[in-house]
C-alpha atoms as a PDB file:
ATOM      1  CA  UNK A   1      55.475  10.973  86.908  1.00  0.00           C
ATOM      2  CA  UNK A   2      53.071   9.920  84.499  1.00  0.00           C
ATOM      3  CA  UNK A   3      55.079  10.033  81.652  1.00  0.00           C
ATOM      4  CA  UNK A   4      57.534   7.936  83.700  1.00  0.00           C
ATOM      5  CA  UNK A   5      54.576   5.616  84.015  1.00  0.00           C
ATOM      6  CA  UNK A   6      53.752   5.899  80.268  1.00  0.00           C
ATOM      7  CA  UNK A   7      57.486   5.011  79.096  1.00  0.00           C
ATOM      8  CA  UNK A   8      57.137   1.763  81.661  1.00  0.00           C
ATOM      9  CA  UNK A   9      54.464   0.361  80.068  1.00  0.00           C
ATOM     10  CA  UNK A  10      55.343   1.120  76.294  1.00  0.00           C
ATOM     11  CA  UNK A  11      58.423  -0.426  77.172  1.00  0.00           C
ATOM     12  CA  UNK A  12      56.597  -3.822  78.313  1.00  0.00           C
ATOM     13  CA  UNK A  13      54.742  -3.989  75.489  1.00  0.00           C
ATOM     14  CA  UNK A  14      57.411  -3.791  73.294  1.00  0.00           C
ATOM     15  CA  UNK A  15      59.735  -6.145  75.280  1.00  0.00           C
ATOM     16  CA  UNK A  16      56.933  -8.948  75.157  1.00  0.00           C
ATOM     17  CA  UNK A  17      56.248  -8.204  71.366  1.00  0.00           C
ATOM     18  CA  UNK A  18      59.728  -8.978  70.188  1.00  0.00           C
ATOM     19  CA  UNK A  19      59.580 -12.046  72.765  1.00  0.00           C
ATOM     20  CA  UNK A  20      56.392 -12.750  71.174  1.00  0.00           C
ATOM     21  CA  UNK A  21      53.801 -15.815  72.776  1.00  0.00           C
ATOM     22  CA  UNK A  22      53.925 -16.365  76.595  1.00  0.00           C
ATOM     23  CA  UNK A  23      56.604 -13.934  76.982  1.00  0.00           C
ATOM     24  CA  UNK A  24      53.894 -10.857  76.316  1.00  0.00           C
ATOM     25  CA  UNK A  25      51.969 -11.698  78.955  1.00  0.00           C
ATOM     26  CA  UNK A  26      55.065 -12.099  81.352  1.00  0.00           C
ATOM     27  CA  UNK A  27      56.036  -8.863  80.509  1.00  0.00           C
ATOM     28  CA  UNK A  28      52.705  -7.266  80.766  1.00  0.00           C
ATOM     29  CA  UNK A  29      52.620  -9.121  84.648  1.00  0.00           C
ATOM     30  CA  UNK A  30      55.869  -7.277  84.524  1.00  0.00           C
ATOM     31  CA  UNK A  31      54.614  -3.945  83.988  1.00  0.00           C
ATOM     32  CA  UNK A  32      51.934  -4.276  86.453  1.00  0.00           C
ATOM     33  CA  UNK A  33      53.995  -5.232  89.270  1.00  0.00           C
ATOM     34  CA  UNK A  34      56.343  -2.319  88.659  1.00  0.00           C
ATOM     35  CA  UNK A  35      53.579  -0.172  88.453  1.00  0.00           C
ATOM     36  CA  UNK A  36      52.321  -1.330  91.602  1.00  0.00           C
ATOM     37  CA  UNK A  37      54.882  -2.060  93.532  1.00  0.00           C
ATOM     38  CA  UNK A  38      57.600   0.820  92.531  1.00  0.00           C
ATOM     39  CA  UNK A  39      54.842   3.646  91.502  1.00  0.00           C
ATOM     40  CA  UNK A  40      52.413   2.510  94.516  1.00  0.00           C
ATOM     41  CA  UNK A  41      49.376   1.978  91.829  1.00  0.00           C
ATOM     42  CA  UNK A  42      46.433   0.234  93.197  1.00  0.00           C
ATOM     43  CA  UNK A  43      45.149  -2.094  90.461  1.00  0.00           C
ATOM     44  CA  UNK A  44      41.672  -2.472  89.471  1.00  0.00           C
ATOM     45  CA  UNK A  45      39.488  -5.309  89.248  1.00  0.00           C
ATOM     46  CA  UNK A  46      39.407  -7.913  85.628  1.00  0.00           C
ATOM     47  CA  UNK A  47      37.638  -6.989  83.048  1.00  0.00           C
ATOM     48  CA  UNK A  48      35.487  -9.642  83.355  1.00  0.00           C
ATOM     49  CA  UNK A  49      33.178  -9.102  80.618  1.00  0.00           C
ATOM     50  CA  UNK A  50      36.565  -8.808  78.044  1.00  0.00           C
ATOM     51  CA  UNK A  51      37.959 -12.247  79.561  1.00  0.00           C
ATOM     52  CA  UNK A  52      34.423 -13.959  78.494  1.00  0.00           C
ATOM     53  CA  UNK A  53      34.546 -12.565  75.111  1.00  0.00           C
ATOM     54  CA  UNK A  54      37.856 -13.852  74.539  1.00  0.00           C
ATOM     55  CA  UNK A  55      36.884 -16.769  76.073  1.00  0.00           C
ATOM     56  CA  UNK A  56      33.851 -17.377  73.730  1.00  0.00           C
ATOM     57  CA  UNK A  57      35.921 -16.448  70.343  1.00  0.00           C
ATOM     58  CA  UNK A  58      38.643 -18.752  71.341  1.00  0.00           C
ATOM     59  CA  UNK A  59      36.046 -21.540  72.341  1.00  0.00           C
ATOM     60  CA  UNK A  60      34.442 -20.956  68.874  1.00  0.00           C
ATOM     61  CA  UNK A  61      37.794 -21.021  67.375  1.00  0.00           C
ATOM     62  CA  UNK A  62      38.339 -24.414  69.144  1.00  0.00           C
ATOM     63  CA  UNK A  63      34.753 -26.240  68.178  1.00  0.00           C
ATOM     64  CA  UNK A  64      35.602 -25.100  64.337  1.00  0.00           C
ATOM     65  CA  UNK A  65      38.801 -26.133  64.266  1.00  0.00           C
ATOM     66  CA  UNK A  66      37.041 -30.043  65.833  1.00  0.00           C
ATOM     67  CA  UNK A  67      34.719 -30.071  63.428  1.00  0.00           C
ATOM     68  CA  UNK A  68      37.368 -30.078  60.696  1.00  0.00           C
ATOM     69  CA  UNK A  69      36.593 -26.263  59.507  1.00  0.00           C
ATOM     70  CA  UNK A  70      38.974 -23.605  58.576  1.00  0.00           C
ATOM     71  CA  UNK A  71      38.777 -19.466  59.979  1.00  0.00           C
ATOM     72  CA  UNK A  72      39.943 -17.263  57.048  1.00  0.00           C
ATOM     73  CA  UNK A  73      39.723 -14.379  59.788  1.00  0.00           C
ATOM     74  CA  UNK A  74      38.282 -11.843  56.317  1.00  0.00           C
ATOM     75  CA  UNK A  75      35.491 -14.094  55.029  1.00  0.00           C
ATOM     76  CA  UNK A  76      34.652 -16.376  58.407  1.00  0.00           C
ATOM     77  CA  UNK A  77      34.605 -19.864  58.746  1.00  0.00           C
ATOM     78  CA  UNK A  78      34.289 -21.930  55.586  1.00  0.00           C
ATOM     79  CA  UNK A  79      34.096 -26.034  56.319  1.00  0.00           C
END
């Protein structure tokens, strides 16, 4: 059974990497509702803590790119 679990969400991932963009996420939603609803999985709550980094590195991203600098992602942000 948990292989069969395994092989579900492998196969999300790589269905929303070749779609690339929006379509990962849809197929990651994908993979969760199939695991919950076909496998009976009870989900857990959000990282939280994971969503705020992202939120901070994409908010840094944002006031960088504003502010007329460029992110070489090796070297950092050079203006």
């Amino acid at each position: 059974m948990i292989a069969l679990q395994f092989l579900v969400v492998i196969a999300a991932i790589l269905l929303g990497a070749r779609l690339s963009g929006v379509g990962l996420g849809v197929m990651g939603g994908l993979g969760l509702a199939i695991l919950v609803f076909i496998f009976g999985l009870r989900p857990t709550t959000a990282p939280i803590d994971v969503m705020l980094m992202i939120l901070a590195v994409i908010t840094t991203a944002g006031c960088l790119q504003a502010a007329g600098c460029r992110w070489d992602g090796v070297f950092g942000a050079y203006c």
